[in-house]
PDB file of N, CA and C in Angstrom:
ATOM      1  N   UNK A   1    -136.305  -1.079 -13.163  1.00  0.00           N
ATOM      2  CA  UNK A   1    -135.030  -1.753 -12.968  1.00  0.00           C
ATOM      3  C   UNK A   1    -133.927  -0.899 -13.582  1.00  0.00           C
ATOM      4  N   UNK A   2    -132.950  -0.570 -13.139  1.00  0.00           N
ATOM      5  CA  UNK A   2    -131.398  -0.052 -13.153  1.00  0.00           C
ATOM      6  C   UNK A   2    -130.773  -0.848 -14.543  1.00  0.00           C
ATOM      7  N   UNK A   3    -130.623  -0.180 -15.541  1.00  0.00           N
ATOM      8  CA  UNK A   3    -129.635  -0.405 -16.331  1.00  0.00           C
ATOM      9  C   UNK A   3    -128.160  -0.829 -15.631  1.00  0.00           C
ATOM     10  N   UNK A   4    -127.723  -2.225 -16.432  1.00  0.00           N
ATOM     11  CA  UNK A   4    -126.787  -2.605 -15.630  1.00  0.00           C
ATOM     12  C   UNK A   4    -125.373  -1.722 -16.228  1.00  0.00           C
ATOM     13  N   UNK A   5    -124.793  -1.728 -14.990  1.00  0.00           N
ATOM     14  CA  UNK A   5    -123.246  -0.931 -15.333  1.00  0.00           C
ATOM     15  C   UNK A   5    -122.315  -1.615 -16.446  1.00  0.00           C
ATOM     16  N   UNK A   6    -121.121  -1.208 -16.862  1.00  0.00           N
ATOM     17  CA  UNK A   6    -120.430  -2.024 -17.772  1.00  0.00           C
ATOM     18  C   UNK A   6    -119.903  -3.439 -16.784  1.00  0.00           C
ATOM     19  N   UNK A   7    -119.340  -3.059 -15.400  1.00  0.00           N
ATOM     20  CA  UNK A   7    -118.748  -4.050 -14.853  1.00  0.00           C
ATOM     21  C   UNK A   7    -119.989  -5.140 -14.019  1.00  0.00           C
ATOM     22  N   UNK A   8    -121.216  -4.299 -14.395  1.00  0.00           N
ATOM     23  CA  UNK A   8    -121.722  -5.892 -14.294  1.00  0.00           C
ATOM     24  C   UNK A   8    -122.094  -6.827 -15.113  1.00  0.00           C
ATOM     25  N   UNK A   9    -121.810  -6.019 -16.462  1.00  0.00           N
ATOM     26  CA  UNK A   9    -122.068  -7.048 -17.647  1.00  0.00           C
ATOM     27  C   UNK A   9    -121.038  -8.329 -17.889  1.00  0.00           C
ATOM     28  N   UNK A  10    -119.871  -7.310 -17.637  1.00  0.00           N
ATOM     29  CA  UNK A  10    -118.800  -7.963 -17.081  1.00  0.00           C
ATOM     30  C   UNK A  10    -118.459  -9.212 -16.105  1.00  0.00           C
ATOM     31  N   UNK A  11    -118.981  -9.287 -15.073  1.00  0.00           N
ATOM     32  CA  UNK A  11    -119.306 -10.251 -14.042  1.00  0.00           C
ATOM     33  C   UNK A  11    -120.237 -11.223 -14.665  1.00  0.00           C
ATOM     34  N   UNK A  12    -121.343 -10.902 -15.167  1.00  0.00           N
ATOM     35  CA  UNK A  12    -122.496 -11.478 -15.113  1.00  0.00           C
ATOM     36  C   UNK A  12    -121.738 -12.614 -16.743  1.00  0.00           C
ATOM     37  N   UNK A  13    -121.313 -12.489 -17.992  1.00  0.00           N
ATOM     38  CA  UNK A  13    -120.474 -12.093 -18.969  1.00  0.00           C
ATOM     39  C   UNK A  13    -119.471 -13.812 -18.715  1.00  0.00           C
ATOM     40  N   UNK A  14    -118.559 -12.953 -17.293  1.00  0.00           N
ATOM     41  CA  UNK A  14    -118.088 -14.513 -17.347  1.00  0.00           C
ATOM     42  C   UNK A  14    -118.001 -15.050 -16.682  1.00  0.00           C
ATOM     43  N   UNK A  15    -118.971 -15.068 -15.535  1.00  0.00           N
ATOM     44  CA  UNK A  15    -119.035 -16.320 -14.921  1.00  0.00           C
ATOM     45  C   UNK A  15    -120.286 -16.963 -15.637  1.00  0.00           C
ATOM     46  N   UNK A  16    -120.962 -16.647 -16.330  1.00  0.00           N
ATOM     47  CA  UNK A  16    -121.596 -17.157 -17.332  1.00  0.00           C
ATOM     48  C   UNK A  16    -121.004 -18.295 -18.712  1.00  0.00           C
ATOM     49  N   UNK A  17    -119.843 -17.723 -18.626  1.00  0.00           N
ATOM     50  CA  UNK A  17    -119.075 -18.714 -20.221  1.00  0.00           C
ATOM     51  C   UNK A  17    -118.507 -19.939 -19.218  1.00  0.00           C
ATOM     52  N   UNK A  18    -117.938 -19.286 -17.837  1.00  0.00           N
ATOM     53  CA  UNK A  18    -117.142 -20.379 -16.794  1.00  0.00           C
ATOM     54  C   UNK A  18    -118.053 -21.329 -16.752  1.00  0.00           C
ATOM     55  N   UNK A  19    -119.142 -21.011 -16.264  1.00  0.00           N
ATOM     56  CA  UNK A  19    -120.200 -22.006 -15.621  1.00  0.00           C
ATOM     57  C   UNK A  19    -120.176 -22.790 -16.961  1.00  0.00           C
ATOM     58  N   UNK A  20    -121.090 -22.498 -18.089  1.00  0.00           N
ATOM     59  CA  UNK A  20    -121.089 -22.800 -19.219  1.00  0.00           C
ATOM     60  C   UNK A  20    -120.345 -24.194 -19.770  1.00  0.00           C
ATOM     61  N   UNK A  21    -119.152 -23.948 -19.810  1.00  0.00           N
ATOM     62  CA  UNK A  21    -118.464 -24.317 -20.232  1.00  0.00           C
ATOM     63  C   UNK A  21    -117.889 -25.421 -19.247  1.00  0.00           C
ATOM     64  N   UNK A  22    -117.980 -25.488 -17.896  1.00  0.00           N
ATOM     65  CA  UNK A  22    -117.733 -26.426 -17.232  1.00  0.00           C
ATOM     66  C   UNK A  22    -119.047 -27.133 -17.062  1.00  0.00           C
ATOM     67  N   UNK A  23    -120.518 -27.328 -17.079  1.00  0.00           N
ATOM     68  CA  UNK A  23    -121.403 -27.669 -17.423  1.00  0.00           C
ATOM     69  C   UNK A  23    -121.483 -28.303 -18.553  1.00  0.00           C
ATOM     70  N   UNK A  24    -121.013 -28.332 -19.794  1.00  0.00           N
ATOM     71  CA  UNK A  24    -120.614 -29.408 -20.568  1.00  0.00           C
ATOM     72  C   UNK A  24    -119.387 -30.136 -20.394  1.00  0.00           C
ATOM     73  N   UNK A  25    -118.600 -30.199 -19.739  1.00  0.00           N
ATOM     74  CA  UNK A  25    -117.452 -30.360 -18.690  1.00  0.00           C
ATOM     75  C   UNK A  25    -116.260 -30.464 -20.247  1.00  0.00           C
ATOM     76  N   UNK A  26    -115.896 -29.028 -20.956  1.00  0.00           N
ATOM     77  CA  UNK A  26    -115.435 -28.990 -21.511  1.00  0.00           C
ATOM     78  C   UNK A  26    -114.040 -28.179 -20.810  1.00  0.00           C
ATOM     79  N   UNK A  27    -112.607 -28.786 -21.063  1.00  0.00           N
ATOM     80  CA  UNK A  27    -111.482 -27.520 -20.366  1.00  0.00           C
ATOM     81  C   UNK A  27    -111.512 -26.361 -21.053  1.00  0.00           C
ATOM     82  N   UNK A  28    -110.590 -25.360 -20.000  1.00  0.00           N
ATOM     83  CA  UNK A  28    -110.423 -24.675 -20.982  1.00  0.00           C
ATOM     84  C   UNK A  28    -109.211 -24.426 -22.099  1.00  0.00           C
ATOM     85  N   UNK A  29    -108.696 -24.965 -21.911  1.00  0.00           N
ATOM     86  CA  UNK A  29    -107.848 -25.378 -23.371  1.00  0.00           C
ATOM     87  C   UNK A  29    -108.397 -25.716 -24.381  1.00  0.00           C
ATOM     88  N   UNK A  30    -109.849 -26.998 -24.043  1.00  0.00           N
ATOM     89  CA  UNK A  30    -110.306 -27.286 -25.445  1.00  0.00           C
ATOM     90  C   UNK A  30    -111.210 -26.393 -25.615  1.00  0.00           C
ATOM     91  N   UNK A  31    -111.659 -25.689 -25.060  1.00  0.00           N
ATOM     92  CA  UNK A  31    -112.645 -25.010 -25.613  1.00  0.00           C
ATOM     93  C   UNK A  31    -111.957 -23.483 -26.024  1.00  0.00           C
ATOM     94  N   UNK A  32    -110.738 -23.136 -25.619  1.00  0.00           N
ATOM     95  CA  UNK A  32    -110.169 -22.307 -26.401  1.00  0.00           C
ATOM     96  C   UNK A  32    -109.756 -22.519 -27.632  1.00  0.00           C
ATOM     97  N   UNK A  33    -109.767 -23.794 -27.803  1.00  0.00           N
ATOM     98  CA  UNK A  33    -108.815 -24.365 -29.394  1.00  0.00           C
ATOM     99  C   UNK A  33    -109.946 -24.155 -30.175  1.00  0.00           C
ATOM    100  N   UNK A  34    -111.318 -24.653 -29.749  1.00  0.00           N
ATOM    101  CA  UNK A  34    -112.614 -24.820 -30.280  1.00  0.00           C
ATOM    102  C   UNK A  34    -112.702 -22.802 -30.959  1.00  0.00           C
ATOM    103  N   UNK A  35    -112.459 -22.174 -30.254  1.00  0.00           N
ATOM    104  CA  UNK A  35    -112.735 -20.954 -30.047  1.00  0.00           C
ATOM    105  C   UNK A  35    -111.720 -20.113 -31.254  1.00  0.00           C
ATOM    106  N   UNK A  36    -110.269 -21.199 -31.473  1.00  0.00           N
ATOM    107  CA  UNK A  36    -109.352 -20.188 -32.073  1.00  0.00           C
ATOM    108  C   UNK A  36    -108.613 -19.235 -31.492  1.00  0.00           C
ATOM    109  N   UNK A  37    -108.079 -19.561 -30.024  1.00  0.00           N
ATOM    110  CA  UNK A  37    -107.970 -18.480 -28.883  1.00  0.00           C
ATOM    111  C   UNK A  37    -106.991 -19.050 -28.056  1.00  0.00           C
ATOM    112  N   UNK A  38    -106.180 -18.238 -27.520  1.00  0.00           N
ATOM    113  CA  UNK A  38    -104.917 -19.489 -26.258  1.00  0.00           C
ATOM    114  C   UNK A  38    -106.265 -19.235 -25.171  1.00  0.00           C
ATOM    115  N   UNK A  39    -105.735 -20.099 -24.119  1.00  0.00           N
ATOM    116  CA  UNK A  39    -106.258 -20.193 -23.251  1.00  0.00           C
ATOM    117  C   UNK A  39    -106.414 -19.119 -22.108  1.00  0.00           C
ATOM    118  N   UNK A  40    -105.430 -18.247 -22.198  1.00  0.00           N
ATOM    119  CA  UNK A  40    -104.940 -17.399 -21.653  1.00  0.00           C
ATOM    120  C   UNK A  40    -105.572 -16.312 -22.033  1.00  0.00           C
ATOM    121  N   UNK A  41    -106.041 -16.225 -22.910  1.00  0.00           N
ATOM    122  CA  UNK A  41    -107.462 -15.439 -22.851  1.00  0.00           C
ATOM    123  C   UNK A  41    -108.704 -15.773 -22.827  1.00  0.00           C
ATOM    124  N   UNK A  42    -108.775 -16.756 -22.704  1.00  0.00           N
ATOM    125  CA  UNK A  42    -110.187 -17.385 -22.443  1.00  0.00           C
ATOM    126  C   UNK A  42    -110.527 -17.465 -20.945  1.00  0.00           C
ATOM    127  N   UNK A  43    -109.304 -17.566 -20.359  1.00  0.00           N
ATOM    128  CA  UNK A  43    -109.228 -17.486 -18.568  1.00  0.00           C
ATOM    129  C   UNK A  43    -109.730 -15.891 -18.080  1.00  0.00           C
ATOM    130  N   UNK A  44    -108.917 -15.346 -19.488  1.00  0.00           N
ATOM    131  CA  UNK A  44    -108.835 -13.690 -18.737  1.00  0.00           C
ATOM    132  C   UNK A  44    -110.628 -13.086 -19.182  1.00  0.00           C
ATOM    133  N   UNK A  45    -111.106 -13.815 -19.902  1.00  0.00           N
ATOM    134  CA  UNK A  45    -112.491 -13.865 -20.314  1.00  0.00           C
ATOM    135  C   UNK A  45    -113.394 -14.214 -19.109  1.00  0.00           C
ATOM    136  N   UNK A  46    -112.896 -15.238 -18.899  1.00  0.00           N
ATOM    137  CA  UNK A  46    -113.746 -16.243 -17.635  1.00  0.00           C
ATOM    138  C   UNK A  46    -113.244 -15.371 -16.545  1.00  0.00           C
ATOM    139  N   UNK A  47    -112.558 -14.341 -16.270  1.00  0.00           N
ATOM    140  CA  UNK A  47    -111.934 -13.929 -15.361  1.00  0.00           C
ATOM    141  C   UNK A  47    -112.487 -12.229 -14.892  1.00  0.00           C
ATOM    142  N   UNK A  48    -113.152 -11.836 -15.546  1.00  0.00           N
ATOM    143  CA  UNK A  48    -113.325 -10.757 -16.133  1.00  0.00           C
ATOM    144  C   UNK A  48    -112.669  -9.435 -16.548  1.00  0.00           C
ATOM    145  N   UNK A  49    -111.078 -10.131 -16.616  1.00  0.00           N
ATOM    146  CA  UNK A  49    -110.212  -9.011 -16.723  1.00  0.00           C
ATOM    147  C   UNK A  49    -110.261  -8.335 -18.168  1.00  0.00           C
ATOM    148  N   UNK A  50    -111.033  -9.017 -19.444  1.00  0.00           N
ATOM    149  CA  UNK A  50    -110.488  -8.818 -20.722  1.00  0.00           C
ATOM    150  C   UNK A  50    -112.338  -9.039 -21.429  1.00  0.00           C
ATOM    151  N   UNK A  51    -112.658  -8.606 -22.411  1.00  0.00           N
ATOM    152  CA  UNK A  51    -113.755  -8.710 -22.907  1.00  0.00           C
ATOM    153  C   UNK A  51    -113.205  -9.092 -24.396  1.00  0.00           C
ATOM    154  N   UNK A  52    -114.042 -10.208 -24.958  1.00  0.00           N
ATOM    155  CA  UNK A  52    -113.721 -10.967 -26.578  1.00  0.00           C
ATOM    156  C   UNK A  52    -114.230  -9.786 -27.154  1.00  0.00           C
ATOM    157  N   UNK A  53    -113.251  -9.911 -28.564  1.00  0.00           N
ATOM    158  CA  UNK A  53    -113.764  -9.192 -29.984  1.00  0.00           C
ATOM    159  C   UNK A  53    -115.254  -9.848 -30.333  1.00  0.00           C
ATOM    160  N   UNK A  54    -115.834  -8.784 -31.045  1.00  0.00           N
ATOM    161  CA  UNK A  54    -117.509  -9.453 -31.532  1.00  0.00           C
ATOM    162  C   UNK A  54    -116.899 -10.752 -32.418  1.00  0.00           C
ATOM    163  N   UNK A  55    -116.390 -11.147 -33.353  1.00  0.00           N
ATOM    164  CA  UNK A  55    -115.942 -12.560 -33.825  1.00  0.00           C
ATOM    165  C   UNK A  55    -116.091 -13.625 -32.883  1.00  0.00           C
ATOM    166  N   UNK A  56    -115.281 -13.242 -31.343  1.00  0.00           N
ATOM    167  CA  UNK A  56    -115.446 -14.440 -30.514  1.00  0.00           C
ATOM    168  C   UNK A  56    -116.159 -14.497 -29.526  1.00  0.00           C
ATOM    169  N   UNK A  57    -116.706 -13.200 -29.426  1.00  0.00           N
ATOM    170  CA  UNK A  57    -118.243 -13.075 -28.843  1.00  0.00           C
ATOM    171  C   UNK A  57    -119.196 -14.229 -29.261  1.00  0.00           C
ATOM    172  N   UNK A  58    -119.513 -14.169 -30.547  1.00  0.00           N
ATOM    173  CA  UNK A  58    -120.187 -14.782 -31.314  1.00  0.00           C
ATOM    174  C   UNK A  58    -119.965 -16.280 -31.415  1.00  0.00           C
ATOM    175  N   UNK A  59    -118.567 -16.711 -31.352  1.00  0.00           N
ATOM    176  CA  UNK A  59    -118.667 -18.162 -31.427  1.00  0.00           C
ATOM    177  C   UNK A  59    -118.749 -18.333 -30.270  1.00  0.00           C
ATOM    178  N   UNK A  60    -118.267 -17.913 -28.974  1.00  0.00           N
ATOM    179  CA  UNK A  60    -118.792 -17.897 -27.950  1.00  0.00           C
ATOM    180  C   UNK A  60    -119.981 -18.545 -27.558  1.00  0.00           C
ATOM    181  N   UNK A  61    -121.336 -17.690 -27.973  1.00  0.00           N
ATOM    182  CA  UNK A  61    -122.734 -17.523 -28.500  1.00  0.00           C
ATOM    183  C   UNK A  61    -123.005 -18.831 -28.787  1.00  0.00           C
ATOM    184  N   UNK A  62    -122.268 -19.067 -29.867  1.00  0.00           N
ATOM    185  CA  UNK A  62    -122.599 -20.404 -31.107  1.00  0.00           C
ATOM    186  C   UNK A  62    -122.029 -21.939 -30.254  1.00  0.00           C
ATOM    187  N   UNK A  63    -120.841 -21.544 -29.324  1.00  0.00           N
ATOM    188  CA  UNK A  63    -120.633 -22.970 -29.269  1.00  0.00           C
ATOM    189  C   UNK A  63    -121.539 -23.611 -27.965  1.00  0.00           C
ATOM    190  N   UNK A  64    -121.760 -22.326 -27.088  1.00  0.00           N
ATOM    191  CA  UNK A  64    -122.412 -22.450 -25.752  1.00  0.00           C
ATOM    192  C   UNK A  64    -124.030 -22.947 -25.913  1.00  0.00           C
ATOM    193  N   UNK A  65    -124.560 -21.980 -27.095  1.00  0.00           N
ATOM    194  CA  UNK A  65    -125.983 -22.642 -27.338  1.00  0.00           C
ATOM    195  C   UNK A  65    -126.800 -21.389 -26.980  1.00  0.00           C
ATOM    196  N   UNK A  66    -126.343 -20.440 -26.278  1.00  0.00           N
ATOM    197  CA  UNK A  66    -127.223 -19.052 -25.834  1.00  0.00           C
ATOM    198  C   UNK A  66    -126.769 -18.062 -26.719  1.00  0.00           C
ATOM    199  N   UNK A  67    -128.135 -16.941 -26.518  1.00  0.00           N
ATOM    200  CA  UNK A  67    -128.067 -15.985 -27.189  1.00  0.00           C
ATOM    201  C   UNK A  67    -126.758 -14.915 -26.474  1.00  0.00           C
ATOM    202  N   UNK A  68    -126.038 -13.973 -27.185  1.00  0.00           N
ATOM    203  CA  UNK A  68    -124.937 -12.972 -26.685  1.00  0.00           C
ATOM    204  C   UNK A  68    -125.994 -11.867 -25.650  1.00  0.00           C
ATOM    205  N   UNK A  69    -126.812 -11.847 -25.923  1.00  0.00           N
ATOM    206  CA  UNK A  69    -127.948 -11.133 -24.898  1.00  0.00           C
ATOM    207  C   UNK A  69    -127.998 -11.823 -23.322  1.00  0.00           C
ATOM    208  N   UNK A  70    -128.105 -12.988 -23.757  1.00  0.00           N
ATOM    209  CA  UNK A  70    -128.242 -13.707 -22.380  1.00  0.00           C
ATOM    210  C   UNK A  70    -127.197 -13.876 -21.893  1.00  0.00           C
ATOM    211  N   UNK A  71    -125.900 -14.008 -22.283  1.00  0.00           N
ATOM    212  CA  UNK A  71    -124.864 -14.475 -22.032  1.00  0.00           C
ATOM    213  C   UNK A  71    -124.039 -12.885 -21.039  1.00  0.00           C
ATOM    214  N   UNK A  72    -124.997 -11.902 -21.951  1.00  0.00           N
ATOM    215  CA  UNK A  72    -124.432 -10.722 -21.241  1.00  0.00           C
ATOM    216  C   UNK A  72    -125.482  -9.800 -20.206  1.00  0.00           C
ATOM    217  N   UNK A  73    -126.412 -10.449 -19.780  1.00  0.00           N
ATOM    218  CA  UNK A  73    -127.687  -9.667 -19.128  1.00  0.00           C
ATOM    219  C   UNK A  73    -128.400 -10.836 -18.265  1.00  0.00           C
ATOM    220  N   UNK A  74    -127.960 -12.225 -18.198  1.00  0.00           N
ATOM    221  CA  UNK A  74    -128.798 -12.983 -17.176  1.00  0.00           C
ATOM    222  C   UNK A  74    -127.758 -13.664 -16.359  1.00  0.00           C
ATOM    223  N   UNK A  75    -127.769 -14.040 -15.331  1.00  0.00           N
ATOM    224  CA  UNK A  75    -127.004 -14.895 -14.502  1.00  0.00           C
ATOM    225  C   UNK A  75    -127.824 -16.288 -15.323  1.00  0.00           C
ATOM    226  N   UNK A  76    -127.027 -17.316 -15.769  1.00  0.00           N
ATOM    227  CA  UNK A  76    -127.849 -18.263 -16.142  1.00  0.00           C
ATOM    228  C   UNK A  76    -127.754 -19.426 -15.137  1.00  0.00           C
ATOM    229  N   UNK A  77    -126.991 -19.289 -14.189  1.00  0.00           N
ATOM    230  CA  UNK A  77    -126.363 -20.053 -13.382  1.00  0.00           C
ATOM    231  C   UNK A  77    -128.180 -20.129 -12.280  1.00  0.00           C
ATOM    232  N   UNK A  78    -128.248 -19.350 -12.144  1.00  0.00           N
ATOM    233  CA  UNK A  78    -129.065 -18.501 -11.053  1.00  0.00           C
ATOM    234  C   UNK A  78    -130.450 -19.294 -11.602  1.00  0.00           C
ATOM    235  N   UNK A  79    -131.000 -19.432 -12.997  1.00  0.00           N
ATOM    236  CA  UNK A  79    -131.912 -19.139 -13.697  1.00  0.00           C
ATOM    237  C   UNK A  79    -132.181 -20.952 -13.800  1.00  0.00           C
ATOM    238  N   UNK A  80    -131.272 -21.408 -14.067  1.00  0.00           N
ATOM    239  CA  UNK A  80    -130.937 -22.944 -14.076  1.00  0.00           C
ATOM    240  C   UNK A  80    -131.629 -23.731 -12.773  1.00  0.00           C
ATOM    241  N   UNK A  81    -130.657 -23.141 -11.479  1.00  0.00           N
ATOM    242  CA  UNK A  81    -131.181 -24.009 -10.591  1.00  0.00           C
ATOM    243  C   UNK A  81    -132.227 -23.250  -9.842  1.00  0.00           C
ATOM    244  N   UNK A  82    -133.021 -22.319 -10.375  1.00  0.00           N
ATOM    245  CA  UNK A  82    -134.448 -22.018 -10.129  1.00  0.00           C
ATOM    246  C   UNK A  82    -135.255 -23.125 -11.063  1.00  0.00           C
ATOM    247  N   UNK A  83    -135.063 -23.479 -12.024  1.00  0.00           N
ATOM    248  CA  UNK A  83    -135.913 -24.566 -12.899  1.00  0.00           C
ATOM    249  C   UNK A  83    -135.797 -25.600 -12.134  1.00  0.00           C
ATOM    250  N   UNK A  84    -134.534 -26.139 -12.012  1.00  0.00           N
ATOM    251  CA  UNK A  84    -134.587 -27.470 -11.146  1.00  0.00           C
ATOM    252  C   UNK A  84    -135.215 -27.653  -9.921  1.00  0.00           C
ATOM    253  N   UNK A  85    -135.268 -26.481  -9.305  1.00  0.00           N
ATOM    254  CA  UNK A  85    -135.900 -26.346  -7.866  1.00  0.00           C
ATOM    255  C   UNK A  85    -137.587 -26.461  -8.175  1.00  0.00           C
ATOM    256  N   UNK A  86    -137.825 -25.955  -9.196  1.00  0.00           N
ATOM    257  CA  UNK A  86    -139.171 -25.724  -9.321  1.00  0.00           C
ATOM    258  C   UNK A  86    -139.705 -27.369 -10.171  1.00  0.00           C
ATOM    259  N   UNK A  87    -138.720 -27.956 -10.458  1.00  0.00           N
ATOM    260  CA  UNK A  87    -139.237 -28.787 -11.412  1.00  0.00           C
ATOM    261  C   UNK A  87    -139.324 -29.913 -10.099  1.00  0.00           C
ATOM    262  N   UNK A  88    -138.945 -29.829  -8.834  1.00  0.00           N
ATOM    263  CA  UNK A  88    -138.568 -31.090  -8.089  1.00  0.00           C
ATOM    264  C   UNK A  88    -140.390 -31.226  -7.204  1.00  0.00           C
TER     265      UNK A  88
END
């Protein structure tokens, strides 16, 4: 398997926090406040225009419940409704 590029860590990165984070059906306002962050970078996060400092990497990490590994190397979106499919 292909070492992934930077811009797919990127992709993979945040539509991972998006999903995430709308899956506990948290906004993103509150979960930027949660974060210590305007929103406006939390969009540009979810957006993949901008990548967090390791500080908010990490709470990132901490508030979502996944490891920064997974968050940056799995589609979890993908991984999710393979369980459900398999669990039906």
């Amino acid at each position: 398997m292909d070492k992934p590029t930077k811009e797919d860590v990127y992709l993979i990165f945040s539509s991972n926090i998006s999903y995430l984070r709308e899956k506990h059906g948290i906004t993103q306002e509150a979960f930027a406040h949660q974060l210590g962050i305007s929103r406006e970078n939390l969009a540009s996060y979810e957006e993949g225009r901008a990548t967090p400092h390791l500080p908010v990497l990490v709470s990132i990490s901490n508030k979502l419940d996944y490891g920064i590994d997974c968050l940056l190397t799995i589609n979890i979106r993908d991984i999710e409704e393979v369980t459900l499919f398999t669990q039906k």
